[in-house]
C-alpha atoms as a PDB file:
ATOM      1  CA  UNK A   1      33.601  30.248 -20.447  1.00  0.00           C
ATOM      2  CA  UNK A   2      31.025  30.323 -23.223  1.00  0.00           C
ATOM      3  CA  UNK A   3      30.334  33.552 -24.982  1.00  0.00           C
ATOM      4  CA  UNK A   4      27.192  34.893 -23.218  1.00  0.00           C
ATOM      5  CA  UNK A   5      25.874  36.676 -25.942  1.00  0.00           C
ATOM      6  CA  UNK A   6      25.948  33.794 -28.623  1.00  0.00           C
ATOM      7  CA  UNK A   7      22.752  31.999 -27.900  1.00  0.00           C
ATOM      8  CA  UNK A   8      23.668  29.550 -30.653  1.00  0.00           C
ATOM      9  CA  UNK A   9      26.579  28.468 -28.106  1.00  0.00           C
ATOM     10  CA  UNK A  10      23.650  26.259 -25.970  1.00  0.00           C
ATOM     11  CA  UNK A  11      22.044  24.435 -28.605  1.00  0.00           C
ATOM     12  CA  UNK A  12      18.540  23.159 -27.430  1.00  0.00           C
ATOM     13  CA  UNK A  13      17.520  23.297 -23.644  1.00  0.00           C
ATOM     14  CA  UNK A  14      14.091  21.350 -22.792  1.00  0.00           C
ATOM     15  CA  UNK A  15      12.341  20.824 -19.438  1.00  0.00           C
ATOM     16  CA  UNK A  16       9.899  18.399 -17.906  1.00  0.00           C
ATOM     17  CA  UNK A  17       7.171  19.931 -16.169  1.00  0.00           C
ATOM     18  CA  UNK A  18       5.115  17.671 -13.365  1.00  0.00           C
ATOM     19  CA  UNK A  19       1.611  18.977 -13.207  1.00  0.00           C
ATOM     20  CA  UNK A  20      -1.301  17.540 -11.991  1.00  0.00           C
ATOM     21  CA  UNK A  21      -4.285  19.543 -12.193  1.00  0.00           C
ATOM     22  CA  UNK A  22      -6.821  20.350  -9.150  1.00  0.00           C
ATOM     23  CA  UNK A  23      -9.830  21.732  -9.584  1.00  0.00           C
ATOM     24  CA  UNK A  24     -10.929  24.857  -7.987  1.00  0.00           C
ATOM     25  CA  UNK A  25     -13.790  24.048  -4.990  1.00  0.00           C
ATOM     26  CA  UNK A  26     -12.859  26.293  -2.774  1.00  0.00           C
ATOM     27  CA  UNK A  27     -13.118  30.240  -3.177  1.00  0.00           C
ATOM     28  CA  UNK A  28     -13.155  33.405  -0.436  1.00  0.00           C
ATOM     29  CA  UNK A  29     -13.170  36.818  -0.652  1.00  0.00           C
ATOM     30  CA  UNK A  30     -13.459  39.709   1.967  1.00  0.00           C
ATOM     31  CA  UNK A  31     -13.981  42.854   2.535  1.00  0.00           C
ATOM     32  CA  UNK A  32     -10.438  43.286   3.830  1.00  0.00           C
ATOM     33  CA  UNK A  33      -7.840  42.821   1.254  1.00  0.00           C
ATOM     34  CA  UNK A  34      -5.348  41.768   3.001  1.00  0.00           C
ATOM     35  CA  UNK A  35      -7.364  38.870   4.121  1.00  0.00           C
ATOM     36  CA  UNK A  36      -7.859  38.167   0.686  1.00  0.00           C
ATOM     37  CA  UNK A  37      -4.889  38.036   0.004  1.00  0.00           C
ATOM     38  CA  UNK A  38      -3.577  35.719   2.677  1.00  0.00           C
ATOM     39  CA  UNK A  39      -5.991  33.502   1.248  1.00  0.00           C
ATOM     40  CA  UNK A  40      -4.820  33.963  -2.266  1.00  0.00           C
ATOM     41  CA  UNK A  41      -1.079  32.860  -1.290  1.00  0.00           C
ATOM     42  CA  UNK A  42      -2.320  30.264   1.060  1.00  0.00           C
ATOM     43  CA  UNK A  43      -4.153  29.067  -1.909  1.00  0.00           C
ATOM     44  CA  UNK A  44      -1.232  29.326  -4.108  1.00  0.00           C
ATOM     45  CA  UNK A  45       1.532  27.529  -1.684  1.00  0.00           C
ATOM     46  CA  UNK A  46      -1.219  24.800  -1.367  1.00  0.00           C
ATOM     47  CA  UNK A  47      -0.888  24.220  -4.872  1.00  0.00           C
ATOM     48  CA  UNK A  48       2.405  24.196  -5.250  1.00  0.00           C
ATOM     49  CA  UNK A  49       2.638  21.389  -2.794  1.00  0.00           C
ATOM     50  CA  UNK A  50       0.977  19.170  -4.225  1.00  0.00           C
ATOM     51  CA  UNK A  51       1.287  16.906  -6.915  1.00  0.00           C
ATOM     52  CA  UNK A  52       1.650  13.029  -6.831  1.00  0.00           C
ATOM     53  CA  UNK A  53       1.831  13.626  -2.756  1.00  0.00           C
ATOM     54  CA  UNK A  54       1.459  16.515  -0.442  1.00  0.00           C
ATOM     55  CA  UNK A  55       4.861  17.397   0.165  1.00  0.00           C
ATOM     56  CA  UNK A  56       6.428  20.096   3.106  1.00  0.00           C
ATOM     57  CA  UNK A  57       8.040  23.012   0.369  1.00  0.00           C
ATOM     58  CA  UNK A  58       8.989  23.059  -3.179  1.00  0.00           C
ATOM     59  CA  UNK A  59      11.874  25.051  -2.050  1.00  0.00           C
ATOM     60  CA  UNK A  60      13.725  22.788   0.623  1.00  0.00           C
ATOM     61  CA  UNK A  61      13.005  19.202   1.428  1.00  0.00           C
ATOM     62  CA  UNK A  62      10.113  18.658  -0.961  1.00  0.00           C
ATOM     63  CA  UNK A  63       9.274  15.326   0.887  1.00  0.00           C
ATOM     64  CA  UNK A  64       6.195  13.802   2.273  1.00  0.00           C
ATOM     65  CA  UNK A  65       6.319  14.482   5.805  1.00  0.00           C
ATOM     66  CA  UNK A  66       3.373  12.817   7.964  1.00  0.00           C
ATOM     67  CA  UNK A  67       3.002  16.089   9.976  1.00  0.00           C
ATOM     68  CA  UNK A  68       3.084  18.388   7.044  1.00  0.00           C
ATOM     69  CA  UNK A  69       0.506  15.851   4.946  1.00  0.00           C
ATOM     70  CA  UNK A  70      -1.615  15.884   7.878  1.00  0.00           C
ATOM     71  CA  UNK A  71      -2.381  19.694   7.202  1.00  0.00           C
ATOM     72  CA  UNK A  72      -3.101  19.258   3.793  1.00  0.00           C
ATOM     73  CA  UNK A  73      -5.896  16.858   4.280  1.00  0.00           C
ATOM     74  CA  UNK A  74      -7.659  19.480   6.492  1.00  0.00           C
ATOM     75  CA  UNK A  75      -7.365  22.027   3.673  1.00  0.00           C
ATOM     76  CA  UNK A  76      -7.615  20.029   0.745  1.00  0.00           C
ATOM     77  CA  UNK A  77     -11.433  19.724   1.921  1.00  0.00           C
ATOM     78  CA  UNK A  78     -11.842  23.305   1.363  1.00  0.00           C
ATOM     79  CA  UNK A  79      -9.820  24.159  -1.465  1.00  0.00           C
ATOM     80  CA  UNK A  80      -9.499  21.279  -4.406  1.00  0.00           C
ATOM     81  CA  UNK A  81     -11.093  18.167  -2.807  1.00  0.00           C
ATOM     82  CA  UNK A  82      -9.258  16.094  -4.550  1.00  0.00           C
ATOM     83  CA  UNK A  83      -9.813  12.476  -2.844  1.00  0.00           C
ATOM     84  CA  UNK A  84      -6.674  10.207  -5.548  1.00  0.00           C
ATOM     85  CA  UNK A  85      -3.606  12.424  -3.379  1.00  0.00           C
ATOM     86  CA  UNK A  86      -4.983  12.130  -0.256  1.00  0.00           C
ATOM     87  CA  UNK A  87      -4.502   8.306  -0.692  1.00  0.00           C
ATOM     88  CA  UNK A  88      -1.303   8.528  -2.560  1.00  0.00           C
ATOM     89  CA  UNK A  89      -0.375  10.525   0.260  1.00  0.00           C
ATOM     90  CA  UNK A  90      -1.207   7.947   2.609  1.00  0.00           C
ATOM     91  CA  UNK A  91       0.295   4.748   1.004  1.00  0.00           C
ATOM     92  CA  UNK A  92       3.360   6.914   0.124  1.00  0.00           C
ATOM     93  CA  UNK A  93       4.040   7.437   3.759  1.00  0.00           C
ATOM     94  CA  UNK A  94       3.504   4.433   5.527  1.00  0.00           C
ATOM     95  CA  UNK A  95       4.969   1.813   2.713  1.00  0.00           C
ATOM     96  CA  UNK A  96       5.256  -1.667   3.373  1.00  0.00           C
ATOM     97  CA  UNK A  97       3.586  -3.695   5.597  1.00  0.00           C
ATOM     98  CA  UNK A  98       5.618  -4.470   8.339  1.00  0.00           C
ATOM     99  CA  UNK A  99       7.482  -1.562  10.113  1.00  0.00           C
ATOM    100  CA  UNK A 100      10.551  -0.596  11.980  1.00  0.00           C
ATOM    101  CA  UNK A 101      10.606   2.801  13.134  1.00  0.00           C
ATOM    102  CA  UNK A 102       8.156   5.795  13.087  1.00  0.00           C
ATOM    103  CA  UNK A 103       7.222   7.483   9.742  1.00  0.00           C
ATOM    104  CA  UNK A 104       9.987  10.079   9.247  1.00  0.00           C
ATOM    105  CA  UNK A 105      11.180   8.877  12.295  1.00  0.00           C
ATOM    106  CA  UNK A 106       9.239  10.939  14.412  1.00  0.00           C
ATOM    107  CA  UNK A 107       7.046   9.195  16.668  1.00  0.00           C
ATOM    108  CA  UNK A 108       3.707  11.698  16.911  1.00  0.00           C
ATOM    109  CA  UNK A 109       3.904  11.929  12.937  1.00  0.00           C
ATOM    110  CA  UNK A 110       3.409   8.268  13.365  1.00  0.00           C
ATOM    111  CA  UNK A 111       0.124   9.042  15.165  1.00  0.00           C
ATOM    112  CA  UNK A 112      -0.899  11.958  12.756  1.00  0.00           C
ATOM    113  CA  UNK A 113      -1.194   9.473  10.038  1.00  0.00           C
ATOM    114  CA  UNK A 114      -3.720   7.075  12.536  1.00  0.00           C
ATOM    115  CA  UNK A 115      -5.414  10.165  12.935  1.00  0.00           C
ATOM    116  CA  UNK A 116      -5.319  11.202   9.116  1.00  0.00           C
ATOM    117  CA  UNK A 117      -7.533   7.689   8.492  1.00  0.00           C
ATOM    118  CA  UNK A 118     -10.234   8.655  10.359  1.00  0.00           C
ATOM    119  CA  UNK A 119     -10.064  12.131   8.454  1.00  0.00           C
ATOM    120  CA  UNK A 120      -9.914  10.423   5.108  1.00  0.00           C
ATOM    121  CA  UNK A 121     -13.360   8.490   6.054  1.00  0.00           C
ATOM    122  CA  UNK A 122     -14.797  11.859   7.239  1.00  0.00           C
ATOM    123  CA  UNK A 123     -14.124  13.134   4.128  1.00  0.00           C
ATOM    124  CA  UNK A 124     -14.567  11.033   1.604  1.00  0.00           C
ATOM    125  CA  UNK A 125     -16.494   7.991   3.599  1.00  0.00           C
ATOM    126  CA  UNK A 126     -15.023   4.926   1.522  1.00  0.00           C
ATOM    127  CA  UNK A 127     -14.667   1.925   3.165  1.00  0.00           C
ATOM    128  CA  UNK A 128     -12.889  -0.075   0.995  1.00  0.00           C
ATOM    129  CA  UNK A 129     -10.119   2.239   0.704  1.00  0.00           C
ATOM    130  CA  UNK A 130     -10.566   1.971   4.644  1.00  0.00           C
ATOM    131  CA  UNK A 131      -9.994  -2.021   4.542  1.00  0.00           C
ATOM    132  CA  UNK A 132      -7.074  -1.571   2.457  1.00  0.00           C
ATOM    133  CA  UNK A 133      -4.733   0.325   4.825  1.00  0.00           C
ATOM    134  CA  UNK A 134      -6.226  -1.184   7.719  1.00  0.00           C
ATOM    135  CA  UNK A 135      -3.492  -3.969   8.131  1.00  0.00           C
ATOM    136  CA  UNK A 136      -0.984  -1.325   7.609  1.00  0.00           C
ATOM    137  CA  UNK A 137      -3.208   0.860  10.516  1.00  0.00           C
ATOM    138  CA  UNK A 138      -3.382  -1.767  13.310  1.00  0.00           C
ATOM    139  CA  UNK A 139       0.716  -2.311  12.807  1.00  0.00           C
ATOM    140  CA  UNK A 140       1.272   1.041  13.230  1.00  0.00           C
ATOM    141  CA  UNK A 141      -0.422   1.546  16.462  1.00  0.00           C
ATOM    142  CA  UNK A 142       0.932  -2.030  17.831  1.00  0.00           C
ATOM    143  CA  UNK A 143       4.425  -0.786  17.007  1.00  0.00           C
ATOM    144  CA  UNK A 144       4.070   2.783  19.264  1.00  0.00           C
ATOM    145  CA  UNK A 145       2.188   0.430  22.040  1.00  0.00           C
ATOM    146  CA  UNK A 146       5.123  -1.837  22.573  1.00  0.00           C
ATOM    147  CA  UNK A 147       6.671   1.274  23.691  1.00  0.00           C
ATOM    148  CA  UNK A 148       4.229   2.186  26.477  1.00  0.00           C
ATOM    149  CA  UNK A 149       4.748   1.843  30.034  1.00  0.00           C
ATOM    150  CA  UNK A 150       2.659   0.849  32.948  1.00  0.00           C
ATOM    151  CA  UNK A 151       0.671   3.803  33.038  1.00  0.00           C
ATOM    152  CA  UNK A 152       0.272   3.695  29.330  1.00  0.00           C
ATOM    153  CA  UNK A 153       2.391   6.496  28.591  1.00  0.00           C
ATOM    154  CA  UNK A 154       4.587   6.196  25.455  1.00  0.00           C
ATOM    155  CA  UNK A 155       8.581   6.384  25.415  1.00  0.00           C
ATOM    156  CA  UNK A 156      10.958   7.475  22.655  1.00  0.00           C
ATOM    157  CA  UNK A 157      13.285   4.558  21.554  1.00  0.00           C
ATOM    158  CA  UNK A 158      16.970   4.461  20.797  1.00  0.00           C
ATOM    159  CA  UNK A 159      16.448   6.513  16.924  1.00  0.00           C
ATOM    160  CA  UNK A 160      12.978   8.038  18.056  1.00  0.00           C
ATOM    161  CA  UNK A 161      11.902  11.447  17.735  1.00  0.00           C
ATOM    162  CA  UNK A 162       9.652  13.452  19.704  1.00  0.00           C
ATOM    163  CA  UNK A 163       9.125  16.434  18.066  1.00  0.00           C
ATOM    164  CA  UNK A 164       5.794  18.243  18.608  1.00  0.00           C
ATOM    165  CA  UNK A 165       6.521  21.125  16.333  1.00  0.00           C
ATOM    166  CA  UNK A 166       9.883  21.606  17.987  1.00  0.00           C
ATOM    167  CA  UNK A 167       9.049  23.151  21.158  1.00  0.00           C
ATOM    168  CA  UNK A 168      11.287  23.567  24.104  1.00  0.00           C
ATOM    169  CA  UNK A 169      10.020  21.276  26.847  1.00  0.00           C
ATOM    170  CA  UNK A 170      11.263  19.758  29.969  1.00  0.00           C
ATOM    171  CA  UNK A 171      11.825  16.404  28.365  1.00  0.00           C
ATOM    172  CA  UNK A 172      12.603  14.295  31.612  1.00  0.00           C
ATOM    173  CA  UNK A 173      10.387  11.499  31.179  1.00  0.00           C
ATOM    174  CA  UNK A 174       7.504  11.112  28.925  1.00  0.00           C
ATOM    175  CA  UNK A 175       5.934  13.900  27.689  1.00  0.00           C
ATOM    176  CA  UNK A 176       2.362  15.209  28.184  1.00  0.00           C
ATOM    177  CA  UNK A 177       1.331  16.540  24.695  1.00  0.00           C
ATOM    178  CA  UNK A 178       2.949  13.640  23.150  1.00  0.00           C
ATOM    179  CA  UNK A 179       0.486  11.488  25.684  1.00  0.00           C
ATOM    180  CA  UNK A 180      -2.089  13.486  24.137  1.00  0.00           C
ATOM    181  CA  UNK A 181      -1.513  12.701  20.302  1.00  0.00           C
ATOM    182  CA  UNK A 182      -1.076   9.319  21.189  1.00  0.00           C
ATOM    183  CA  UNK A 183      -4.816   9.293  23.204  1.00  0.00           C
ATOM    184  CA  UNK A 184      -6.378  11.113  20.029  1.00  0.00           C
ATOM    185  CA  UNK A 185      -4.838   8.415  17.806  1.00  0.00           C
ATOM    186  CA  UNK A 186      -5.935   5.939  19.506  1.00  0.00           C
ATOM    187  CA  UNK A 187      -9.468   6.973  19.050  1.00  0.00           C
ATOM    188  CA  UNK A 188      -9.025   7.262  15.740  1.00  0.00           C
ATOM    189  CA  UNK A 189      -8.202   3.455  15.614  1.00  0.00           C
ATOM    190  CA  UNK A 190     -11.184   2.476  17.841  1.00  0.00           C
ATOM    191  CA  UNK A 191     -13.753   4.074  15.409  1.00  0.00           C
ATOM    192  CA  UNK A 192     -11.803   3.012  12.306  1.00  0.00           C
ATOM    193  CA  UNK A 193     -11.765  -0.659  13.911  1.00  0.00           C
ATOM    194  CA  UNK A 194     -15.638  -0.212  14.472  1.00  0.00           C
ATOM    195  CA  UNK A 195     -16.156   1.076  11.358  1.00  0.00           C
ATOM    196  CA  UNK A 196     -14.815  -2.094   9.781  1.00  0.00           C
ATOM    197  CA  UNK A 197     -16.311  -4.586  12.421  1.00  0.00           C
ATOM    198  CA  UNK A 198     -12.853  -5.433  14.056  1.00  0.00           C
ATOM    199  CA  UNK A 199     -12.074  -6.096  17.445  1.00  0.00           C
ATOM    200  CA  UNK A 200     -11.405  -3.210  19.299  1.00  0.00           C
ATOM    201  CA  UNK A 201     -11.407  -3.904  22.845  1.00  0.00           C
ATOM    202  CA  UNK A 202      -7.326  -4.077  23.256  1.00  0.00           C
ATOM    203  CA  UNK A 203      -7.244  -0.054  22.203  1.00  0.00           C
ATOM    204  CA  UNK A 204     -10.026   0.625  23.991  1.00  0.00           C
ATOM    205  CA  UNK A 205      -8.814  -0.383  27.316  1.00  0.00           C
ATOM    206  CA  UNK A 206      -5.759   1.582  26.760  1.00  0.00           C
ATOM    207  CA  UNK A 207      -7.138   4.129  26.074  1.00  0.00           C
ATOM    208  CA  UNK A 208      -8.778   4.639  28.939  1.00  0.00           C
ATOM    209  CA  UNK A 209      -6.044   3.723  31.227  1.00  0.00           C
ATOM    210  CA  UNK A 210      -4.442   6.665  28.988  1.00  0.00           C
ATOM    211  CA  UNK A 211      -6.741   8.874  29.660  1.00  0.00           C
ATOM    212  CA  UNK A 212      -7.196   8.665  33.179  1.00  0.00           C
ATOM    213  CA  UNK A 213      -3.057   8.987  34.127  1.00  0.00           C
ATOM    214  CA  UNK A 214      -3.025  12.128  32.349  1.00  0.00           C
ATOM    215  CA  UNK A 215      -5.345  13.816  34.000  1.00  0.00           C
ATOM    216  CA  UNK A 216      -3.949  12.125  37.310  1.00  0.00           C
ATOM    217  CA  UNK A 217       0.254  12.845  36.788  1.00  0.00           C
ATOM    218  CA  UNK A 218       0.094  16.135  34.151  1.00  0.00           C
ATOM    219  CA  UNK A 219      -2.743  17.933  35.266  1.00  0.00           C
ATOM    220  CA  UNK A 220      -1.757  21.397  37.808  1.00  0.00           C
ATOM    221  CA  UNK A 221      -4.445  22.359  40.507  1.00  0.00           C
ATOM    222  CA  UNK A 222      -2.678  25.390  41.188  1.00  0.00           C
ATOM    223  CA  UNK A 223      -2.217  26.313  37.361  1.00  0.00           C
ATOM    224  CA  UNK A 224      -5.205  25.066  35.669  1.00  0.00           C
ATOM    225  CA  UNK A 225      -3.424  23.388  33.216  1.00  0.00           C
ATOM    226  CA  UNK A 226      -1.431  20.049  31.867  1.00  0.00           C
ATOM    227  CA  UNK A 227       2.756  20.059  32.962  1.00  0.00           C
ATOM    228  CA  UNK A 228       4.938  18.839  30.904  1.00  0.00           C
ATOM    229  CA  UNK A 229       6.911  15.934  32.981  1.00  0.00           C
ATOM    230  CA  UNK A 230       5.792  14.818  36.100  1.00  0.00           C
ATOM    231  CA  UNK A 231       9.107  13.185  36.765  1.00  0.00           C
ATOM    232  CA  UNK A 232      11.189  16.679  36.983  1.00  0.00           C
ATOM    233  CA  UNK A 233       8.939  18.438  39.441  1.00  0.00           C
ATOM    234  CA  UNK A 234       9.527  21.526  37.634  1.00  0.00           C
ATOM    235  CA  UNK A 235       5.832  21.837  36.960  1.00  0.00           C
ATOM    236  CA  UNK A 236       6.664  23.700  33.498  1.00  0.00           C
ATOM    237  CA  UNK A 237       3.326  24.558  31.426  1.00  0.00           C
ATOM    238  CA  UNK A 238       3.861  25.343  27.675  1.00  0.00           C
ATOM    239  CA  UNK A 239       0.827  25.507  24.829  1.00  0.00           C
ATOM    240  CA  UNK A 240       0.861  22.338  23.344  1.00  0.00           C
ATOM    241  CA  UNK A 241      -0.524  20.063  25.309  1.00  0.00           C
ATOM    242  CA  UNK A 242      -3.248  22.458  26.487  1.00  0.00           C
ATOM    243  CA  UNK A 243      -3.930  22.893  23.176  1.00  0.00           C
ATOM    244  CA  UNK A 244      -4.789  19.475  22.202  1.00  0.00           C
ATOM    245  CA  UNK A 245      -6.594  18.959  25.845  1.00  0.00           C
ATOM    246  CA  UNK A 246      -8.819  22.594  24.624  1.00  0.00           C
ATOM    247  CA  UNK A 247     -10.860  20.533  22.584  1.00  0.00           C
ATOM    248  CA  UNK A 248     -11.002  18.078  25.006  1.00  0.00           C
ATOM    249  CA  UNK A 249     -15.028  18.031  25.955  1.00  0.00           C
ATOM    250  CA  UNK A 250     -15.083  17.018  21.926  1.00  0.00           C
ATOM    251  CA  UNK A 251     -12.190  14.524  21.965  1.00  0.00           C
ATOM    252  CA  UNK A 252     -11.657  12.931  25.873  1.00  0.00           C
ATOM    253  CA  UNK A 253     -14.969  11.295  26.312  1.00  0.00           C
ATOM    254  CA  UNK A 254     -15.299   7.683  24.532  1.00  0.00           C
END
């Protein structure tokens, strides 16, 4: 054990520092401090998050998580703008081409990132970055489709994951607010498709026929709200897919 005391005993230490620099768009302030200050740390942890990608923590993982990214591009509108790691983000996730199983292996991060395209032309409204990813786009959604059933409904596959923010849910059968991601992502891929003057009819049509067995097996008279499973009859109600179905009058119609 080195002498503690005798600095000369370490020599030379150096460290590389990765910093990318965002500029400062966004600002609040209130009259409640504490307020401020949740924005101030918000701020902060943003930054610290975000480099060559948006990544989940600098503390644990301090990978790019679909799910995690798809937060950032919501607040990286209000905060730095910054349009280069919103697309690093998005080619860092998806990769190549052709694909085998969901991004991070979790099938409604898979549709977060179909979403996350439409987002990226809401913000930033380039097309050609649009026509680049595209290919990459319409392979993603065909991959999740092939696991759909009759009523449209999509199943998890032997290595799937359905994790909706890790919820306890009756998980007989396919579940409702996973129904419901994959209904809003496959909007997003009918107005990116339009956007780009590509045929769009196959996504609409499920869609549709999506839509319409949702309402017709999740959907409680007697509570007023979306179930789970339909295939357990125990008619359990949790948030999340009454959540995504509260902004429904914005999102359901076509």
């Amino acid at each position: 054990m080195p002498d503690v005391k005798n600095t000369e005993d370490f020599g030379e230490l150096s460290v590389d520092f990765e910093f990318i620099k965002f500029p400062q768009i966004g600002q609040f302030t209130s009259s409640d401090s504490k307020l401020t200050k949740i924005w101030q740390v918000a701020d902060r942890t943003l930054r610290l998050c975000s480099g060559i990608f948006f990544i989940d923590g600098i503390k644990r993982d301090r990978w790019v998580w679909a799910g995690d990214a798809f937060q950032c591009f919501y607040m990286n509108r209000y905060d730095f703008f910054d349009k280069e790691i919103v697309e690093r983000t998005i080619l860092g996730l998806r990769g190549e081409l052709n694909i085998k199983q969901h991004l991070d292996t979790i099938v409604d991060y898979s549709k977060y990132w179909l979403i996350g395209i439409e987002l990226y032309y809401e913000t930033f409204a380039d097309k050609h970055f649009l026509k680049a990813v595209y290919p990459k786009l319409k392979k993603l959604i065909d991959f999740s489709l092939e696991a759909t059933d009759d009523n449209g409904f999509i199943h998890e596959r032997k290595g799937d994951w359905i994790y909706i923010d890790w919820a306890d849910f009756d998980h007989q059968g396919p579940l409702c607010a996973e129904q419901m991601v994959l209904a809003r992502a496959l909007q997003s891929v009918i107005k990116v498709s339009k956007l780009l003057n590509k045929d769009s009819q196959k996504y609409e049509r499920h869609f549709q026929k999506l839509r319409k067995n949702i309402d017709k097996y999740y959907w409680d008279d007697q509570k007023h709200a979306y179930v789970d499973s339909y295939e357990s009859g125990k008619q359990r109600v949790s948030r999340h897919a009454n959540i995504w179905v509260s902004v429904k009058s914005y999102w359901w119609r076509f």
